[in-house]
C-alpha atoms as a PDB file:
ATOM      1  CA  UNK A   1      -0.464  -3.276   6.686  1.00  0.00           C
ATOM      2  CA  UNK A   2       1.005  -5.749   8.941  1.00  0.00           C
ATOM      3  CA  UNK A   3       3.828  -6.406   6.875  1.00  0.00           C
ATOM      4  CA  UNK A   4       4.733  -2.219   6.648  1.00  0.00           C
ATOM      5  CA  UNK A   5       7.560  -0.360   8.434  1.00  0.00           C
ATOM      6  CA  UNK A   6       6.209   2.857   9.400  1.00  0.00           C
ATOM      7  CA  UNK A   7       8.659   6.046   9.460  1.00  0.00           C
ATOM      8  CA  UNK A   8       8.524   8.346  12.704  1.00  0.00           C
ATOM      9  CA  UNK A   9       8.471  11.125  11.377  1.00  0.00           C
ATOM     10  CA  UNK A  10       8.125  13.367  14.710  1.00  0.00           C
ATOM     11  CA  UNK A  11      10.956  11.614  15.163  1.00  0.00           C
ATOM     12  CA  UNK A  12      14.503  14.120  14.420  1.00  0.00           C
ATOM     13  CA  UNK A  13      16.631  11.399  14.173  1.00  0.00           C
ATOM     14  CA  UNK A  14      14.186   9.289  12.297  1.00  0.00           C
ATOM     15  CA  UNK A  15      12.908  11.584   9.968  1.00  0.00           C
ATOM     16  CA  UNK A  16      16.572  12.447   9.050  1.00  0.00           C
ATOM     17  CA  UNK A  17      16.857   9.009   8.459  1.00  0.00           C
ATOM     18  CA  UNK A  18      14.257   8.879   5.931  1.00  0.00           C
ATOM     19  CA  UNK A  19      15.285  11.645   3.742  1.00  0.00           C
ATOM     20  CA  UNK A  20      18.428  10.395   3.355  1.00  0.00           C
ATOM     21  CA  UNK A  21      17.424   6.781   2.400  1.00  0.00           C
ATOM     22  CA  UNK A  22      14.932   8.004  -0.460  1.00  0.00           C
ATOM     23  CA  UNK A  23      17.742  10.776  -1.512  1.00  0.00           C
ATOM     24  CA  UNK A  24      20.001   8.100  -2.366  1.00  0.00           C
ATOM     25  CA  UNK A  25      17.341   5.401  -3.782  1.00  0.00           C
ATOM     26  CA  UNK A  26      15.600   8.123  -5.982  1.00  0.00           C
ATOM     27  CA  UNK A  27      18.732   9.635  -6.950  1.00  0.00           C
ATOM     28  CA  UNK A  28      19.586   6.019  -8.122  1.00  0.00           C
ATOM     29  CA  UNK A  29      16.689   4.702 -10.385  1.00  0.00           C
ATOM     30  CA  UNK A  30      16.793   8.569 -12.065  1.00  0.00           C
ATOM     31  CA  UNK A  31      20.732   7.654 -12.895  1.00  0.00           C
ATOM     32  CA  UNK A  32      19.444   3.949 -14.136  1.00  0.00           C
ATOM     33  CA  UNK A  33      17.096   6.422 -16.687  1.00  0.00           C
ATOM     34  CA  UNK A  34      13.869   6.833 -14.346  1.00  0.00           C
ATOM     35  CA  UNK A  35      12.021  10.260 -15.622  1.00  0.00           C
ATOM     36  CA  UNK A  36       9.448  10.931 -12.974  1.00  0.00           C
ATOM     37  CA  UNK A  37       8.023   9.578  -9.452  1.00  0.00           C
ATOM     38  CA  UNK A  38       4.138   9.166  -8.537  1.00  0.00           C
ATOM     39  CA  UNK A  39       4.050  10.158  -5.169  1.00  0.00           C
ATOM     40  CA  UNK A  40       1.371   7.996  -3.215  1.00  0.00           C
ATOM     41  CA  UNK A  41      -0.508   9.005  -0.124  1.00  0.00           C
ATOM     42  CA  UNK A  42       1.786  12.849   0.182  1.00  0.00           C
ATOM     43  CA  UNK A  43      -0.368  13.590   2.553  1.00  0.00           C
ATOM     44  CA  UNK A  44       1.038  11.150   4.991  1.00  0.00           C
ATOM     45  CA  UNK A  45       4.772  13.128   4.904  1.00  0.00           C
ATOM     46  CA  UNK A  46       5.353  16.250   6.549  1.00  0.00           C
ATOM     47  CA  UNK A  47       5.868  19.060   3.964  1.00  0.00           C
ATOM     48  CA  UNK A  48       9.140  19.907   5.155  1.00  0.00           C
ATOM     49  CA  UNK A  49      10.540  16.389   4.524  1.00  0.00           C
ATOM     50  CA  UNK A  50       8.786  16.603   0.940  1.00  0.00           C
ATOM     51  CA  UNK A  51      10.312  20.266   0.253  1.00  0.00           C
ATOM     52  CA  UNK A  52      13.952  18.716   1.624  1.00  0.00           C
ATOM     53  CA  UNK A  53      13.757  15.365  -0.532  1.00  0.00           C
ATOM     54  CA  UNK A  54      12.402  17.183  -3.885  1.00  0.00           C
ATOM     55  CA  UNK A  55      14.577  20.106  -3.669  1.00  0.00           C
ATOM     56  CA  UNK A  56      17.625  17.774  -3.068  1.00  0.00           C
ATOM     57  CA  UNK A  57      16.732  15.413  -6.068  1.00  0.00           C
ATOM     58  CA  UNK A  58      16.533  18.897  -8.010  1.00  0.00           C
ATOM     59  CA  UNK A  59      20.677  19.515  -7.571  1.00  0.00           C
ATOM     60  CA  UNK A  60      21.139  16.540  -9.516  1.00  0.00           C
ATOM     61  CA  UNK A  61      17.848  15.885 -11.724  1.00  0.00           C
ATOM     62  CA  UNK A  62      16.034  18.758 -12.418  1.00  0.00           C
ATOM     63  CA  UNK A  63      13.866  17.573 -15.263  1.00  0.00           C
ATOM     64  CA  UNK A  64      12.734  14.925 -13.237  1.00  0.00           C
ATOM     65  CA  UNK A  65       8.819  14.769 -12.869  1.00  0.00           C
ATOM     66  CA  UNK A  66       7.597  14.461  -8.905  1.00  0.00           C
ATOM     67  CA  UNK A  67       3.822  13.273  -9.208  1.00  0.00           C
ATOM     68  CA  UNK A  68       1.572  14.224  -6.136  1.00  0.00           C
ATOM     69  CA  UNK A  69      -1.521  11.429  -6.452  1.00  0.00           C
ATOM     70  CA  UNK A  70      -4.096  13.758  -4.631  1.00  0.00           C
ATOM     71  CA  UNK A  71      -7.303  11.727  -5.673  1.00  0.00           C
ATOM     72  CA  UNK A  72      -9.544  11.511  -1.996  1.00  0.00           C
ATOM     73  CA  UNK A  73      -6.917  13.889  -0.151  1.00  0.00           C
ATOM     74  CA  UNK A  74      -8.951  16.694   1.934  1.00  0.00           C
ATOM     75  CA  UNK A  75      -8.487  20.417   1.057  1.00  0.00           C
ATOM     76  CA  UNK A  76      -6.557  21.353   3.851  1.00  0.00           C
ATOM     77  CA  UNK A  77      -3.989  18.673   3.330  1.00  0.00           C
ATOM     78  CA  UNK A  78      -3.432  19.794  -0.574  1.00  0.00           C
ATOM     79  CA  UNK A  79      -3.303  23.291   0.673  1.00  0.00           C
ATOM     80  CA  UNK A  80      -0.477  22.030   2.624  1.00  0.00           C
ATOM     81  CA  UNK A  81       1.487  21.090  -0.412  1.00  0.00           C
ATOM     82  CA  UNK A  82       1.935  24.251  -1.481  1.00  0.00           C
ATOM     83  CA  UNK A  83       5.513  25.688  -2.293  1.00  0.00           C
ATOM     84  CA  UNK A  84       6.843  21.833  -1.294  1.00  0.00           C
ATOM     85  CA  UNK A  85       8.033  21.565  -4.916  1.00  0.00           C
ATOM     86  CA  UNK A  86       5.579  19.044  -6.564  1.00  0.00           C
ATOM     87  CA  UNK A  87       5.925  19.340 -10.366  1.00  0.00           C
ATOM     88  CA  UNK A  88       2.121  18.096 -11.248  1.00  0.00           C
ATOM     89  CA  UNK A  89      -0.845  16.702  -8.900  1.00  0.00           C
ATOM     90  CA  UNK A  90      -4.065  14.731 -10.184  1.00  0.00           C
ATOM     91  CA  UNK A  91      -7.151  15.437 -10.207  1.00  0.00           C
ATOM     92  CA  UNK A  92     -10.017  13.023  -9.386  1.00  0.00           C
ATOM     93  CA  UNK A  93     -11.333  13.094 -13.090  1.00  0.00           C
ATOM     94  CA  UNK A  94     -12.111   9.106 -12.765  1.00  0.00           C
ATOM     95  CA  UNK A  95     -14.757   9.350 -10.373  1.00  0.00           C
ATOM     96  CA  UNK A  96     -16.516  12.067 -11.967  1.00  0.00           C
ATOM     97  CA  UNK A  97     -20.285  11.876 -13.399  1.00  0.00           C
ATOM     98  CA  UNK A  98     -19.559  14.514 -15.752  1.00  0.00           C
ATOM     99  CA  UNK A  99     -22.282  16.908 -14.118  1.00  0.00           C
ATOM    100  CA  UNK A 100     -21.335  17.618 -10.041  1.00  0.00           C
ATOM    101  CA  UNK A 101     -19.769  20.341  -9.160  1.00  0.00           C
ATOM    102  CA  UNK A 102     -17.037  18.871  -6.620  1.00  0.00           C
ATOM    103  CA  UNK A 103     -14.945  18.219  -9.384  1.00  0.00           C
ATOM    104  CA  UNK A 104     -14.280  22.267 -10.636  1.00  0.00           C
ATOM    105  CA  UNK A 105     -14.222  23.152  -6.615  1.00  0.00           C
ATOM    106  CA  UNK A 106     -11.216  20.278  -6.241  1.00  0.00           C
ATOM    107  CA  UNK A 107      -9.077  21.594  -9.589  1.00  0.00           C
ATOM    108  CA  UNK A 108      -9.617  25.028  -8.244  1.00  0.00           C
ATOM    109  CA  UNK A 109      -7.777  24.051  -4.763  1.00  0.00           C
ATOM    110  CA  UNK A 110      -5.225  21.661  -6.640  1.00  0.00           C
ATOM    111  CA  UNK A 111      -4.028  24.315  -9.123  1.00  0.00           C
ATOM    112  CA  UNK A 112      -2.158  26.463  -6.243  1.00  0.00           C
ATOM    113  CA  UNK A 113       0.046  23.706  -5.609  1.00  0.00           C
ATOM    114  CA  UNK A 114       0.712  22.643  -9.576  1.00  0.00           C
ATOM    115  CA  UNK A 115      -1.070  21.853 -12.714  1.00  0.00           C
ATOM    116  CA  UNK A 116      -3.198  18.993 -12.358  1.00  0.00           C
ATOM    117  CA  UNK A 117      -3.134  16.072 -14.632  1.00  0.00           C
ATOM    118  CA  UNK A 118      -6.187  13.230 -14.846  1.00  0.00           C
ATOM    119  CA  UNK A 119      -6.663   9.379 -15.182  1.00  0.00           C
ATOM    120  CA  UNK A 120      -8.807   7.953 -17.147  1.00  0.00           C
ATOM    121  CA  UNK A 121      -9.852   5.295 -14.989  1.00  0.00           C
ATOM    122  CA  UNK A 122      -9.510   5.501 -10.761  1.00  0.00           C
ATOM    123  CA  UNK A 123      -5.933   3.643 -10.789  1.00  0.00           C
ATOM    124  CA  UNK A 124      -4.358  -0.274 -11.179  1.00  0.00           C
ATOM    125  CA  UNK A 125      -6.165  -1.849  -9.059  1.00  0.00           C
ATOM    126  CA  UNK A 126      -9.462  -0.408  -9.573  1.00  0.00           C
ATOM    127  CA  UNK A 127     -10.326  -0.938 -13.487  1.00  0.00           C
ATOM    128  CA  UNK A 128     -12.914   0.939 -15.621  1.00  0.00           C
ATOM    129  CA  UNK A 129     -14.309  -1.868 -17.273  1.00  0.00           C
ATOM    130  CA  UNK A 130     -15.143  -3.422 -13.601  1.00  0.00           C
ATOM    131  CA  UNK A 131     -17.357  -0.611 -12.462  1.00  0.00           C
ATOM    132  CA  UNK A 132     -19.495  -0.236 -16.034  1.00  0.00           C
ATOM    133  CA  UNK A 133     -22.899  -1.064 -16.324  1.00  0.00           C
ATOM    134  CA  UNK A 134     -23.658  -4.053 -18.230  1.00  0.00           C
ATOM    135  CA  UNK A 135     -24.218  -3.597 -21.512  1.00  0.00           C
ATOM    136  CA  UNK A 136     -21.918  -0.920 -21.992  1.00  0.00           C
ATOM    137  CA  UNK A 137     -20.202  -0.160 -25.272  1.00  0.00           C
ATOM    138  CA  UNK A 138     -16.573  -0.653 -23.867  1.00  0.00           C
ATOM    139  CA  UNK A 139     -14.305   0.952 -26.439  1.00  0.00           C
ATOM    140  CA  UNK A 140     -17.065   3.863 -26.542  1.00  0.00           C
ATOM    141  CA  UNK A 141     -16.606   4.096 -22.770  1.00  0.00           C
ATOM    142  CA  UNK A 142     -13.047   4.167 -22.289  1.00  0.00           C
ATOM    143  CA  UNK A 143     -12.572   6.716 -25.572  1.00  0.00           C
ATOM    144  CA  UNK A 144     -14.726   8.690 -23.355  1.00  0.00           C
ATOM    145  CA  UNK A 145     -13.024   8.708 -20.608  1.00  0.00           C
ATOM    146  CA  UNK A 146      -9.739   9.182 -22.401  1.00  0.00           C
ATOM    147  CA  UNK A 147     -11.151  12.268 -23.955  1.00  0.00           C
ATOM    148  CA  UNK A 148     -12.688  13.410 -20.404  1.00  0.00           C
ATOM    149  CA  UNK A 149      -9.511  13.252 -18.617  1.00  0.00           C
ATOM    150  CA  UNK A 150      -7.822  14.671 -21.745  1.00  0.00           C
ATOM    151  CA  UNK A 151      -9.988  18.137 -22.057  1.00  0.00           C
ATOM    152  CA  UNK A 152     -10.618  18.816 -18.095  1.00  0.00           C
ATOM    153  CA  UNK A 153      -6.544  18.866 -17.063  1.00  0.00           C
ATOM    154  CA  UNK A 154      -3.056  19.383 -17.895  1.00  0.00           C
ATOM    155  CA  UNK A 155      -2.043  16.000 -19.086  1.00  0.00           C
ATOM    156  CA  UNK A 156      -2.909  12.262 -18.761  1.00  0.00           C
ATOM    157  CA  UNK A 157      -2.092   9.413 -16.258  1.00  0.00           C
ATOM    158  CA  UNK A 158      -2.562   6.673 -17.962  1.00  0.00           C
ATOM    159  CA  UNK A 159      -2.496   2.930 -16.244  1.00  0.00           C
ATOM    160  CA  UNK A 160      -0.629   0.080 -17.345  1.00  0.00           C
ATOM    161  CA  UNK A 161      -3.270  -2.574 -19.106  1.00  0.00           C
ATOM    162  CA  UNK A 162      -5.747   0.268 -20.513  1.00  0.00           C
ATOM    163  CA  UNK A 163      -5.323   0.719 -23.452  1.00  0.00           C
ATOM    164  CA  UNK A 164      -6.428  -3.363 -23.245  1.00  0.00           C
ATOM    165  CA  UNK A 165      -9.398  -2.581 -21.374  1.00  0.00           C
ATOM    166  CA  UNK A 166      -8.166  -4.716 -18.863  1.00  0.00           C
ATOM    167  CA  UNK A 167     -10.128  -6.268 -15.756  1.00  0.00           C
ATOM    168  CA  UNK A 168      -7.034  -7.484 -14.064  1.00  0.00           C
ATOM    169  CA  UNK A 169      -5.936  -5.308 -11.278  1.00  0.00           C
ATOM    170  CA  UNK A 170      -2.407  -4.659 -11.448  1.00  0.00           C
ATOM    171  CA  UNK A 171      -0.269  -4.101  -8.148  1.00  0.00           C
ATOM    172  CA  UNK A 172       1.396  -1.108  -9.438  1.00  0.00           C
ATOM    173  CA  UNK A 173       4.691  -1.714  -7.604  1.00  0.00           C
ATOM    174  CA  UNK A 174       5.030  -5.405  -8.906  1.00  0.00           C
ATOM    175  CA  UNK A 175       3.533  -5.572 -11.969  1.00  0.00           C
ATOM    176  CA  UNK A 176       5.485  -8.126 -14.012  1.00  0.00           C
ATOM    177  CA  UNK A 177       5.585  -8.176 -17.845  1.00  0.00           C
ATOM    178  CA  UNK A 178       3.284 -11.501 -17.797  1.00  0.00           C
ATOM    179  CA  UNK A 179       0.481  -9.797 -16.700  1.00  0.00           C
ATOM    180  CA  UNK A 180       0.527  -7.025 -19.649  1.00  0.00           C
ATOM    181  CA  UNK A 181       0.904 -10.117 -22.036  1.00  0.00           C
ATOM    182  CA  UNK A 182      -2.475 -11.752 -20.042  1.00  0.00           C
ATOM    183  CA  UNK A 183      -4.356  -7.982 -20.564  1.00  0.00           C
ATOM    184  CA  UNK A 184      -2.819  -8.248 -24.153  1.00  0.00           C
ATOM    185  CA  UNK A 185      -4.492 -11.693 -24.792  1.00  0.00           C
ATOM    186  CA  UNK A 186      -7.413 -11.345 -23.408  1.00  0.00           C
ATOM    187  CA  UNK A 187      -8.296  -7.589 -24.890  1.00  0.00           C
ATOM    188  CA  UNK A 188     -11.717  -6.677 -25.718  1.00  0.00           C
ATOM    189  CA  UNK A 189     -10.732  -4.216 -27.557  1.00  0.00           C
ATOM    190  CA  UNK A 190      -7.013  -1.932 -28.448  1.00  0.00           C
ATOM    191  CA  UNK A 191      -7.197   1.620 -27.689  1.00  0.00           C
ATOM    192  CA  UNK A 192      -3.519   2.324 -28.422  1.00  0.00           C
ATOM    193  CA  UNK A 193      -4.192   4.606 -31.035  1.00  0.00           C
ATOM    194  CA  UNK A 194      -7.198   6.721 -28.845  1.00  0.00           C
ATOM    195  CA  UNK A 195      -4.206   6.812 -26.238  1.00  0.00           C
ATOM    196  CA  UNK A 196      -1.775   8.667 -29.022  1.00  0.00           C
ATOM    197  CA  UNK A 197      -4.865  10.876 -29.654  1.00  0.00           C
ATOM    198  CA  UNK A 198      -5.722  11.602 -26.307  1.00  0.00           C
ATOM    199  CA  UNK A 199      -2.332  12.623 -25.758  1.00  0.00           C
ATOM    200  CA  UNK A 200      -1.905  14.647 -28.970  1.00  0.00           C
ATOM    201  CA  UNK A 201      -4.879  16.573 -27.367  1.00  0.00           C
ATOM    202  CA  UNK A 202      -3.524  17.084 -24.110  1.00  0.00           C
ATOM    203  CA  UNK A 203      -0.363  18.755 -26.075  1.00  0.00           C
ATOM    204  CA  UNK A 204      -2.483  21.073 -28.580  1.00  0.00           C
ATOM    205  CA  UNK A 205      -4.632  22.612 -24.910  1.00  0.00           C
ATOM    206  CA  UNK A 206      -1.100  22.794 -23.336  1.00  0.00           C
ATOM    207  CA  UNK A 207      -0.459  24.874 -26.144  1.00  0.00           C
ATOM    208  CA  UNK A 208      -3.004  27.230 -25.126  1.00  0.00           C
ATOM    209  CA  UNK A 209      -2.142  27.496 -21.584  1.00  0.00           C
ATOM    210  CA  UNK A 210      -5.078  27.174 -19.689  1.00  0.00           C
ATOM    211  CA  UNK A 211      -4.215  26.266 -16.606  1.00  0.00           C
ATOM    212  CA  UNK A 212      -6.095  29.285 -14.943  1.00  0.00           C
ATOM    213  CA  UNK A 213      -9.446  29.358 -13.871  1.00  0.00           C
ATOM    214  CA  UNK A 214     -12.012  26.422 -14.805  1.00  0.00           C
ATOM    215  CA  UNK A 215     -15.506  27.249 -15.012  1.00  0.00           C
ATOM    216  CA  UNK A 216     -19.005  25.731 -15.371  1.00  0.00           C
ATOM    217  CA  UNK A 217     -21.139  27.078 -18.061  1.00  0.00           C
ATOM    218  CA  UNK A 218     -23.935  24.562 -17.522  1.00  0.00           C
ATOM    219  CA  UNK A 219     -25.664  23.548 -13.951  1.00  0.00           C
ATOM    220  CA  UNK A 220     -25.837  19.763 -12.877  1.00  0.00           C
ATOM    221  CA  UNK A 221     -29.012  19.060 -14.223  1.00  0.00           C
ATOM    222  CA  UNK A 222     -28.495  20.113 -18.096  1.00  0.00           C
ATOM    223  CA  UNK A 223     -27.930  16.931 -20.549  1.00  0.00           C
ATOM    224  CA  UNK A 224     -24.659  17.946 -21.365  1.00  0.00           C
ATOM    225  CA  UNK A 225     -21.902  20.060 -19.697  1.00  0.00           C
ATOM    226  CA  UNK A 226     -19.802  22.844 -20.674  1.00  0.00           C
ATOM    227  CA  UNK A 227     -16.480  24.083 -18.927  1.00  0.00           C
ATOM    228  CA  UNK A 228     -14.528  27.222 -19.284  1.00  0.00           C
ATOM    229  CA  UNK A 229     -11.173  26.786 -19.307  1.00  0.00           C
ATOM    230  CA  UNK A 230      -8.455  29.858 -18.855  1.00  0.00           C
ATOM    231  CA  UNK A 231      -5.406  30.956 -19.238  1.00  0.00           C
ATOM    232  CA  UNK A 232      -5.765  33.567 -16.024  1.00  0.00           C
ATOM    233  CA  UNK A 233      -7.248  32.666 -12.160  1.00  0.00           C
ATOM    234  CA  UNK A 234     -10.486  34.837 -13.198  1.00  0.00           C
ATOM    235  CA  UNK A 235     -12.217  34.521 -17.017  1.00  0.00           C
ATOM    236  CA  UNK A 236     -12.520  38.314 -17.205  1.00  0.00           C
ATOM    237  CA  UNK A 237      -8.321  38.494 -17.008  1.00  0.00           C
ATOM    238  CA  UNK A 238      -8.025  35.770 -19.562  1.00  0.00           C
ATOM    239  CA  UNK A 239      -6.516  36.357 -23.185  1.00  0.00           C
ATOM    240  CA  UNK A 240      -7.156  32.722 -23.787  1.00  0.00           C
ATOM    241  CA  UNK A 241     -10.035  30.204 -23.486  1.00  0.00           C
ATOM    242  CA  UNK A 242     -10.766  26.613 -24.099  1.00  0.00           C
ATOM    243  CA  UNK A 243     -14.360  25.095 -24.352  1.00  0.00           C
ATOM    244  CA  UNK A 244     -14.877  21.535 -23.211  1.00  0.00           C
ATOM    245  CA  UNK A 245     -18.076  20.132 -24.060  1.00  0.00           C
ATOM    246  CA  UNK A 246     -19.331  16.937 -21.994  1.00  0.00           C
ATOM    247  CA  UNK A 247     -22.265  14.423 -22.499  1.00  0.00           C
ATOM    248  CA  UNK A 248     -22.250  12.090 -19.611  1.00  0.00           C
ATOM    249  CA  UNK A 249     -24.533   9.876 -21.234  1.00  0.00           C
ATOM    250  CA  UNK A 250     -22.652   8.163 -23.577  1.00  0.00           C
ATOM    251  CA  UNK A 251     -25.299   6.061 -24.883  1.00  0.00           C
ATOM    252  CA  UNK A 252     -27.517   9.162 -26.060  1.00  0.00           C
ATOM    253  CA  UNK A 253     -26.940  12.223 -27.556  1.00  0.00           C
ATOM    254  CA  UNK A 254     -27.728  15.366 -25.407  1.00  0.00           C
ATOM    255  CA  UNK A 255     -28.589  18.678 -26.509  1.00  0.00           C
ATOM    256  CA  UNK A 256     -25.814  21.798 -25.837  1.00  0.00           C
ATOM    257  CA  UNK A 257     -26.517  23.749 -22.718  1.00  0.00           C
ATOM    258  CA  UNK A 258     -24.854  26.914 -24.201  1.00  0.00           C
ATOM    259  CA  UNK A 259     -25.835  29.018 -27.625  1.00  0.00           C
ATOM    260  CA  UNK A 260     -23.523  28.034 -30.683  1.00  0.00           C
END
């Protein structure tokens, strides 16, 4: 961006600089009541300067939630987040087709460096409702995907405007309280309540702790899929298991790839 101040980071002095500015201004907004920080682009800061700033915040807030937004960051850049001190990163859950297998091989590299939560639709600026085919049952859709994102991680990201079913995209740093009354009066459709549910469900498979290993039961091609999840990093060491059960299709039922 033209308008962007970029940090030098190979810079001592510089880099110094920077740790010490977002110290202060995080340290700040968690004092004015601020519970957590999404994390944008980590990938872009050295690890050391991430393990400095998060550990530092941690003296004075350490229930405070650091978010690492890993959606389109490579493997060897995640595996470089390891051990920096990231409380939760995100898995790419909103881009899925419900059948590929890219999907289990990214939660499997995400989980060394924390849980990973999901979003229900690809972020603010990039709404659900925009990239559905017309024709589409909305509210269907987006229960769907809250449900998706729901069963396949450790907790929900959920953007501002969708439980509307919003088309507006929303600059996530400036969004002003006018736009969520615009989403508000111009909703297809309120999914507040599938929001409460899909987060009621995120808190009973929490319960279980399965944050282990996540497995495919089905291959790409079956109508519907099925995913192990564990509470261990191999099935055979689990005591505890989840079963997630996905149609892609929304608009048709599909038979179970598994025995029941």
């Amino acid at each position: 961006r033209p308008d962007a101040a970029y940090a030098r980071f190979h810079d001592t002095e510089s880099a110094e600089g920077v740790v010490a500015w977002w110290s202060n201004r995080l340290a700040r907004l968690v004092r004015a009541g601020v519970g957590g920080f999404r994390c944008l682009e980590p990938n872009r800061v050295p690890p050391a300067l991430w393990r400095r700033l998060i550990a530092g915040l941690r003296t004075s807030a350490p229930d405070c939630l650091m978010l690492a937004w890993t959606p389109g960051i490579d493997g060897a850049a995640v595996a470089r987040l390891q051990g920096v001190g990231f409380d939760r990163v995100c898995a790419s859950v909103a881009w899925w087709d419900g059948r590929s297998s890219w999907l289990l091989e990214e939660i499997e590299a995400l989980r060394h460096v924390a849980p990973c939560i999901a979003s229900p639709e690809p972020s603010f600026a990039d709404r659900l409702a925009a990239r559905l085919p017309p024709g589409t049952n909305l509210p269907d859709a987006y229960r769907h995907a809250l449900r998706l994102a729901a069963a396949t991680a450790s907790g929900i990201f959920v953007p501002m405007g969708f439980e509307y079913a919003t088309r507006r995209p929303f600059d996530a740093a400036r969004a002003e309280p006018a736009d969520m009354e615009q989403a508000r009066a111009e909703a297809p459709c309120d999914l507040s309540e599938d929001v409460a549910a899909a987060t009621e469900l995120t808190e009973r498979i929490a319960a279980l702790g399965v944050d282990g290993a996540l497995r495919a039961l089905s291959a790409p091609a079956d109508g519907a899929t099925a995913l192990l999840r564990c509470d261990a990093a191999h099935p055979r060491d689990a005591t505890r298991a989840a079963l997630v059960l996905i149609n892609p299709d929304i608009a048709h039922p599909a038979p179970l790839p598994v025995p029941t």
